[in-house]
C-alpha atoms as a PDB file:
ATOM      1  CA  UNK A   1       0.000   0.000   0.000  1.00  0.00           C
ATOM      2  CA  UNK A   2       1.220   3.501  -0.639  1.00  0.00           C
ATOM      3  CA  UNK A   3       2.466   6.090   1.576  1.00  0.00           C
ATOM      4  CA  UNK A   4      -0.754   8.573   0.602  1.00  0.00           C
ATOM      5  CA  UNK A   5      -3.207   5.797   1.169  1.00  0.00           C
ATOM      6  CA  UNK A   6      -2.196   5.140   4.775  1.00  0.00           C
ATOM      7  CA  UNK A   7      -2.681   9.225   5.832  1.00  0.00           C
ATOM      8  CA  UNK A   8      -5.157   9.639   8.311  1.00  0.00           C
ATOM      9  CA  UNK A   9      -6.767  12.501   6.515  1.00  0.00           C
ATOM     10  CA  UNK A  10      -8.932  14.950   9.422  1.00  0.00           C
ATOM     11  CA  UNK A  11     -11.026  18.265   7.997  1.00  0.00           C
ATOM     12  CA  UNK A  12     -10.903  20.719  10.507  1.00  0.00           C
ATOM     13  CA  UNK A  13     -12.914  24.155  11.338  1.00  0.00           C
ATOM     14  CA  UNK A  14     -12.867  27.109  13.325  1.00  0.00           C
ATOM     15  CA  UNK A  15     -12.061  30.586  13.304  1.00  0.00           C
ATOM     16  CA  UNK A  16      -8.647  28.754  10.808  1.00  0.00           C
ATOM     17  CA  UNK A  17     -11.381  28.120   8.068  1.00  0.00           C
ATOM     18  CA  UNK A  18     -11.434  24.841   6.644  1.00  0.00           C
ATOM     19  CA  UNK A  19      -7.602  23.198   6.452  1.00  0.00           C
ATOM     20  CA  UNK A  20      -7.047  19.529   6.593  1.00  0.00           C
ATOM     21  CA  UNK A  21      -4.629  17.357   8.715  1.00  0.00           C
ATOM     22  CA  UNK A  22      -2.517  14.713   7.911  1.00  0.00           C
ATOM     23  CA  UNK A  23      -1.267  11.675  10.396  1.00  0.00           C
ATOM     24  CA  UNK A  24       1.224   9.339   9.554  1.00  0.00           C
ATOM     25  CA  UNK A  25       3.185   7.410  11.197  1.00  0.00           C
ATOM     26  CA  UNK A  26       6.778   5.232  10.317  1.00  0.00           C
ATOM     27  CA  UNK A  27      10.327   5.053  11.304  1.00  0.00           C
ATOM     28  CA  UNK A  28      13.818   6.000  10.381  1.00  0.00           C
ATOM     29  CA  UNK A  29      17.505   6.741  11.394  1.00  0.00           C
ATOM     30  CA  UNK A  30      18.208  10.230  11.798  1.00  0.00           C
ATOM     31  CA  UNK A  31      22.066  10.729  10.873  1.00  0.00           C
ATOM     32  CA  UNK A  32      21.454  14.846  11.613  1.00  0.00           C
ATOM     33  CA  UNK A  33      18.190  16.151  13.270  1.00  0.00           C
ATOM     34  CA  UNK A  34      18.872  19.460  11.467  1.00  0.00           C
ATOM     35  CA  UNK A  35      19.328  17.931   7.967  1.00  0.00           C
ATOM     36  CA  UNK A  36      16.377  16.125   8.466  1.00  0.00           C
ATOM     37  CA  UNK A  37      14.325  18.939   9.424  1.00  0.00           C
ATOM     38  CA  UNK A  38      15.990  21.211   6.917  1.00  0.00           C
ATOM     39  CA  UNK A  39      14.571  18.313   4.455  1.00  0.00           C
ATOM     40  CA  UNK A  40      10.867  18.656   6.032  1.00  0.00           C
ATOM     41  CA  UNK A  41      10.973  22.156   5.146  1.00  0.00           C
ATOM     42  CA  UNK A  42      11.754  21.831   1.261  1.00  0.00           C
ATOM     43  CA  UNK A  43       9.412  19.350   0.626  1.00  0.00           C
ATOM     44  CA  UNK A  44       6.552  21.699   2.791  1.00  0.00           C
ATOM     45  CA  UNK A  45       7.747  24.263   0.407  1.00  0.00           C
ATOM     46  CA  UNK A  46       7.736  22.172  -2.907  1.00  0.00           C
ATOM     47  CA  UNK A  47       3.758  21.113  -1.706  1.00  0.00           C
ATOM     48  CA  UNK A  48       2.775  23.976   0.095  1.00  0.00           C
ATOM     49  CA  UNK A  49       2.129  22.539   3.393  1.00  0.00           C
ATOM     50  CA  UNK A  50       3.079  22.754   6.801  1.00  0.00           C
ATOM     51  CA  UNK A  51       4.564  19.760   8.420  1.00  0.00           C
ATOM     52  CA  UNK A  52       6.236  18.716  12.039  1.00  0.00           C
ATOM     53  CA  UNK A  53       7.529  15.325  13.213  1.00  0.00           C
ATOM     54  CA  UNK A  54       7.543  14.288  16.358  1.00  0.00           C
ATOM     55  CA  UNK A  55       9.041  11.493  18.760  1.00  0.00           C
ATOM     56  CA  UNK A  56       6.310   8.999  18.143  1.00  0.00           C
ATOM     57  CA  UNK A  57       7.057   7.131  21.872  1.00  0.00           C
ATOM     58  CA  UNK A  58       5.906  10.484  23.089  1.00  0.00           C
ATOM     59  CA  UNK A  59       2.346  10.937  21.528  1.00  0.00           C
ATOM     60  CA  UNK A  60      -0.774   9.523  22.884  1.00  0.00           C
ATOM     61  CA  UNK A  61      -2.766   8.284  20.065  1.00  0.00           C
ATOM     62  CA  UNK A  62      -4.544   9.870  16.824  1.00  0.00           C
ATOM     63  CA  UNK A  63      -6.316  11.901  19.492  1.00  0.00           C
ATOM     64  CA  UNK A  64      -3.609  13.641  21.147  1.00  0.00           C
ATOM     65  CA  UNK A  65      -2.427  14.983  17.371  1.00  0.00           C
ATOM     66  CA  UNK A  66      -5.562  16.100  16.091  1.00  0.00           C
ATOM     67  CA  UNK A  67      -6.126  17.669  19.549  1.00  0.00           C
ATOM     68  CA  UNK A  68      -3.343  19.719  19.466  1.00  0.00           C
ATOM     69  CA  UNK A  69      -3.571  20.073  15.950  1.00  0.00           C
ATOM     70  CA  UNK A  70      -7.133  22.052  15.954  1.00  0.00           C
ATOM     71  CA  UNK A  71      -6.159  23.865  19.290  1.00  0.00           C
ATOM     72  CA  UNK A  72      -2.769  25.294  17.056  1.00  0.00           C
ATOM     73  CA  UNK A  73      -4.893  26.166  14.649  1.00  0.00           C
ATOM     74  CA  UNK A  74      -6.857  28.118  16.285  1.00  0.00           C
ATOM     75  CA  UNK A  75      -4.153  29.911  18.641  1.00  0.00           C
ATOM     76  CA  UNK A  76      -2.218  30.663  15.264  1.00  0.00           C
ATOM     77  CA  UNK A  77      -5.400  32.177  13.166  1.00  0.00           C
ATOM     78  CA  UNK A  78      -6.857  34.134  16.917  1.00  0.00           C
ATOM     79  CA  UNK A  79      -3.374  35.397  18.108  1.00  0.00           C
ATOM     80  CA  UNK A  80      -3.164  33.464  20.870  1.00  0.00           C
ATOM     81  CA  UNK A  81      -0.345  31.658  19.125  1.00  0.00           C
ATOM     82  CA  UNK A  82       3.173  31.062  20.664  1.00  0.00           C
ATOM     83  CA  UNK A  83       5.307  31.034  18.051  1.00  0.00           C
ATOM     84  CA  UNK A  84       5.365  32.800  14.369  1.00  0.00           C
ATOM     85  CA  UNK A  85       5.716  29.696  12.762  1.00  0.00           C
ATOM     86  CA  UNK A  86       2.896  27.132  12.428  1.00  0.00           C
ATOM     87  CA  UNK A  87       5.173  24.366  12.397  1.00  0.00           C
ATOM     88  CA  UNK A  88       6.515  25.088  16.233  1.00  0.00           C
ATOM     89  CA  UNK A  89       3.227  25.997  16.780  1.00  0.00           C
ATOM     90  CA  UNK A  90       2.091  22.701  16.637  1.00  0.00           C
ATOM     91  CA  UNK A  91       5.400  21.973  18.604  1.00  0.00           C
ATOM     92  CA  UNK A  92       4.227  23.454  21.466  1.00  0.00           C
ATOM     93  CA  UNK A  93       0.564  22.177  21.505  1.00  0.00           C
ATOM     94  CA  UNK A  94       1.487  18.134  20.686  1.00  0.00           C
ATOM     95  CA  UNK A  95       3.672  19.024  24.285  1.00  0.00           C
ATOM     96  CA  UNK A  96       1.452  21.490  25.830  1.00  0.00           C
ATOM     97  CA  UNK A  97       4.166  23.659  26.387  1.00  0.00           C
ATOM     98  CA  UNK A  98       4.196  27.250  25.863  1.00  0.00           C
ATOM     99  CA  UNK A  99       8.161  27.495  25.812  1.00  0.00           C
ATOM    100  CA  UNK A 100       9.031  25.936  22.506  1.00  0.00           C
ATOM    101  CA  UNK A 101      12.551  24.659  23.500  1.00  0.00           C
ATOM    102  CA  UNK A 102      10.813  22.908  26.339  1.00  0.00           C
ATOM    103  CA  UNK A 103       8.037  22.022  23.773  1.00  0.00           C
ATOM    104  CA  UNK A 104      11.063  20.613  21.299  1.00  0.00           C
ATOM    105  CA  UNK A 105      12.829  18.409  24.344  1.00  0.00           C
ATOM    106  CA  UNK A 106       9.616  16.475  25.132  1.00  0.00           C
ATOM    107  CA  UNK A 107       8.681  15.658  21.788  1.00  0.00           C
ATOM    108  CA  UNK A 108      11.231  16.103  19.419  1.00  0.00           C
ATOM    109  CA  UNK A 109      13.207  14.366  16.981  1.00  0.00           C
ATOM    110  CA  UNK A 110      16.673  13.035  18.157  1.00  0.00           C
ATOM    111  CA  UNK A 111      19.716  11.531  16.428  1.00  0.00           C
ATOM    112  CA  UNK A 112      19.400   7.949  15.685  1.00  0.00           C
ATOM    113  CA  UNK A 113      16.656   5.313  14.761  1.00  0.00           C
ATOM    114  CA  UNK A 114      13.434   6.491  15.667  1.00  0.00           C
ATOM    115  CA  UNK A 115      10.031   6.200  15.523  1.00  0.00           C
ATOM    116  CA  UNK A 116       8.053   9.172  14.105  1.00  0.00           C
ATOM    117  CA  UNK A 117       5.135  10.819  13.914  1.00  0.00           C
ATOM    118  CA  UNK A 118       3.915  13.570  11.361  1.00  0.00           C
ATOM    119  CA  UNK A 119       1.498  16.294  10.713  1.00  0.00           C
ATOM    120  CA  UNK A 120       1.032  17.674   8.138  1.00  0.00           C
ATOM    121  CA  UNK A 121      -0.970  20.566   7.493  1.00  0.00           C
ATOM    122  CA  UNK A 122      -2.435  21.931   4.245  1.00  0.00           C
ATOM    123  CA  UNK A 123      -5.874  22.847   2.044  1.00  0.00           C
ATOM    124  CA  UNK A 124      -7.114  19.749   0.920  1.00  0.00           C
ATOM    125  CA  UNK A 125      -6.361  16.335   1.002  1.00  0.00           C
ATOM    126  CA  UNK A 126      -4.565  15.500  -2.003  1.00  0.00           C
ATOM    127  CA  UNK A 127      -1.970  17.831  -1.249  1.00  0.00           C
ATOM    128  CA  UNK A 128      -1.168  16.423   2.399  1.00  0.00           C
ATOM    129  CA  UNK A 129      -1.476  12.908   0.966  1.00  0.00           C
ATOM    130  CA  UNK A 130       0.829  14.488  -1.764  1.00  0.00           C
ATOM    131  CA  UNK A 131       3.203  16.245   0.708  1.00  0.00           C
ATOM    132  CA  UNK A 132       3.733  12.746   3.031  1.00  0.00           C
ATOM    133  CA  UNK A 133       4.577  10.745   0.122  1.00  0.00           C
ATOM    134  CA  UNK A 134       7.309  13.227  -0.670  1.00  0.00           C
ATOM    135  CA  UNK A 135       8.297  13.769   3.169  1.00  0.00           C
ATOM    136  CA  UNK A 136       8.521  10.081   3.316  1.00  0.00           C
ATOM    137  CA  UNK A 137      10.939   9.402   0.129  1.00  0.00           C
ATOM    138  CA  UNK A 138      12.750  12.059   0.513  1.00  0.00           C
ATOM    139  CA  UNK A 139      13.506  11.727   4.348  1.00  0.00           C
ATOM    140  CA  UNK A 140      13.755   7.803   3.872  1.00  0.00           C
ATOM    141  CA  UNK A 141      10.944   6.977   6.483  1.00  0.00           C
ATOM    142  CA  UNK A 142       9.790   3.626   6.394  1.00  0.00           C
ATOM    143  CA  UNK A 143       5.568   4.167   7.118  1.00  0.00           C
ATOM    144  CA  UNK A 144       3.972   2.109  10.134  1.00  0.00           C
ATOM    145  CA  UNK A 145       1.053   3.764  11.093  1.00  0.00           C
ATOM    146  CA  UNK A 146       1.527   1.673  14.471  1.00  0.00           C
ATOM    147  CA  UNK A 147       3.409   3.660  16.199  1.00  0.00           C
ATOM    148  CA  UNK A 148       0.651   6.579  16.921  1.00  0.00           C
ATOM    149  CA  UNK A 149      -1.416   4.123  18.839  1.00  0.00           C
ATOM    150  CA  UNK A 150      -1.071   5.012  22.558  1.00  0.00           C
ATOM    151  CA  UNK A 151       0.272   1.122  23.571  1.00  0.00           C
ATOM    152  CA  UNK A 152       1.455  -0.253  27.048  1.00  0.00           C
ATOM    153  CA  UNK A 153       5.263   0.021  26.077  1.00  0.00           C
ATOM    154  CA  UNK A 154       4.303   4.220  25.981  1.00  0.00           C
ATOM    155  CA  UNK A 155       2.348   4.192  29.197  1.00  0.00           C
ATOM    156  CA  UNK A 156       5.571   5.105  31.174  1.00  0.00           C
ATOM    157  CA  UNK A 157       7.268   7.513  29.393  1.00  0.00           C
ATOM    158  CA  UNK A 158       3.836   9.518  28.814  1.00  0.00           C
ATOM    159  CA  UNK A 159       3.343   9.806  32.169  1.00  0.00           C
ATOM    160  CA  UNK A 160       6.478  11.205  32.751  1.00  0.00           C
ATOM    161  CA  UNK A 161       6.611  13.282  30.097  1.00  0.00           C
ATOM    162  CA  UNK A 162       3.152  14.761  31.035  1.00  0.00           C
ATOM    163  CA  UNK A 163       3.497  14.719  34.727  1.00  0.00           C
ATOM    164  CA  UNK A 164       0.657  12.247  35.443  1.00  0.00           C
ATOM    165  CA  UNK A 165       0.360  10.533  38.778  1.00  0.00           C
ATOM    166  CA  UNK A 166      -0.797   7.278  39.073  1.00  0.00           C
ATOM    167  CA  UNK A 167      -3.889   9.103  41.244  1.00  0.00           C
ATOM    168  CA  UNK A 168      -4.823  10.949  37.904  1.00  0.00           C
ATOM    169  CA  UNK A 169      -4.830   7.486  35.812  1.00  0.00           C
ATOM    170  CA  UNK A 170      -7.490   6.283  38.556  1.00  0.00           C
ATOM    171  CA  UNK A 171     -10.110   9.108  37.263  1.00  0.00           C
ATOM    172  CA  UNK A 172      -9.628   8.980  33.643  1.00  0.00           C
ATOM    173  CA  UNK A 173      -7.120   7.635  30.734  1.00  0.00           C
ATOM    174  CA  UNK A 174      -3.850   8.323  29.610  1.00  0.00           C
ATOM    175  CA  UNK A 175      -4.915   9.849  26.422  1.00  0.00           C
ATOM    176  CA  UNK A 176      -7.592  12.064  28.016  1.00  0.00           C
ATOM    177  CA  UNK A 177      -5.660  13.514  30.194  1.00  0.00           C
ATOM    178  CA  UNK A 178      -2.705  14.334  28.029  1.00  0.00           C
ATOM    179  CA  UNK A 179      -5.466  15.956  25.861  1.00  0.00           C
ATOM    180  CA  UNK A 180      -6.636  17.953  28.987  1.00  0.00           C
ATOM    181  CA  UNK A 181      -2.979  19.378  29.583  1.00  0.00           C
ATOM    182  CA  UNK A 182      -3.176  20.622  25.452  1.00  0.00           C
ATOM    183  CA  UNK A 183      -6.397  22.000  26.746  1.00  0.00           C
ATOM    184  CA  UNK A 184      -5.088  23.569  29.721  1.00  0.00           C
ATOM    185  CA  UNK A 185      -2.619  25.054  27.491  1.00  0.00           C
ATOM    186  CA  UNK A 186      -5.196  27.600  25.937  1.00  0.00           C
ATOM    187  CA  UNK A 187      -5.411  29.080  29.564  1.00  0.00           C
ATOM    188  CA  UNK A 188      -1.503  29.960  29.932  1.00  0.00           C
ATOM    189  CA  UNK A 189      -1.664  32.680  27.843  1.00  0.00           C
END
C-alpha cells in the first residue's frame, strides 16, 4: 500500500477556516536532526504545506495529534499563538508547552533510529497525501502507522513526560488527560 493511502486525513474548522490534517506514522535513522528537518521544510515548500515530526514514543494516540492540531490552529489564526511559525506551533501544543525549546525536548526528533510521527498541514487532502509521500521518500521513512497508537510500552514515558500521577490514571485515561494538559494550554496565555 502507498504512503498517501495510509494518511489519516482529518477536515478541521474554526475561526482557521477549513484546512485539513494529515497523520502518519513510520520510522527511520536520523544521521542529523537538522538535515532532516531542513529536508521537512523543502518538501513543505515544494507542496505547500506545513509539516512537524515528532518522537512517536511520546504521543498519545490519533487523538492527542488532532487535539493539538485544531487547538494550534486556532491559537495561530486568533493570536493566541506562541510562536510565528505554524510548524513550532504545533510543537508546542502536541507538548502542551508554551516554551518551545521545552516544547522541542519532550517531543522532538533526536539523532538515531526512531520512531516518528507527522502532521502535516495543508488545504485539501490531495496535497497532504501528496506532501507525506514526498516527506517520506525524501527523508527515507519507512511508514507504520503503528506507532501513533497510545500502547502499554508508551504508558511510562507519557506519564512522565506529562506529569501524570498514578492518582490521575485512577479518574480517567492516559490519552484524556494528556489531551486535557493541550487544553489547559489555551489558559496559559
Amino acid at each position: 500500500m502507498s504512503v498517501a493511502r495510509k494518511v489519516r486525513i482529518f477536515s478541521l474548522r474554526g475561526p482557521f477556516g477549513e484546512r485539513t490534517i494529515g497523520l502518519a506514522g513510520g520510522n527511520a535513522t536520523i544521521e542529523n536532526t537538522a538535515e532532516f528537518l531542513r529536508a521537512l521544510g523543502a518538501a513543505d515548500r515544494e507542496e505547500g504545506t506545513i509539516s512537524q515530526v515528532f518522537d512517536a514514543s511520546k504521543i498519545a494516540g490519533v487523538g492527542h495529534l488532532v487535539h493539538a492540531a485544531r487547538l494550534a490552529l486556532v491559537a495561530s489564526s486568533t493570536g493566541h499563538n506562541f510562536a510565528d511559525h505554524l510548524g513550532i506551533e504545533l510543537a508546542c501544543w502536541v507538548a502542551a508547552e508554551r516554551q518551545i525549546a521545552r516544547a522541542f525536548k519532550k517531543v522532538g526528533i533526536h539523532k538515531g533510529k526512531m520512531n516518528l510521527a507527522f502532521i502535516v498541514v495543508g488545504d485539501a487532502s490531495r496535497q497532504v497525501r501528496s506532501a507525506v509521500s514526498r516527506i517520506f521518500h525524501d527523508l527515507n521513512v519507512k511508514p507504520d502507522d503503528t506507532v501513533l497508537e497510545l500502547t502499554r510500552d508508551k504508558v511510562s514515558v507519557l506519564k512522565e513526560v506529562f506529569s501524570i500521577s498514578r492518582e490521575e490514571l485512577k479518574i480517567a485515561p492516559l490519552e484524556k488527560l494528556i489531551m486535557e494538559r493541550i487544553a489547559l494550554l489555551s489558559l496559559a496565555r
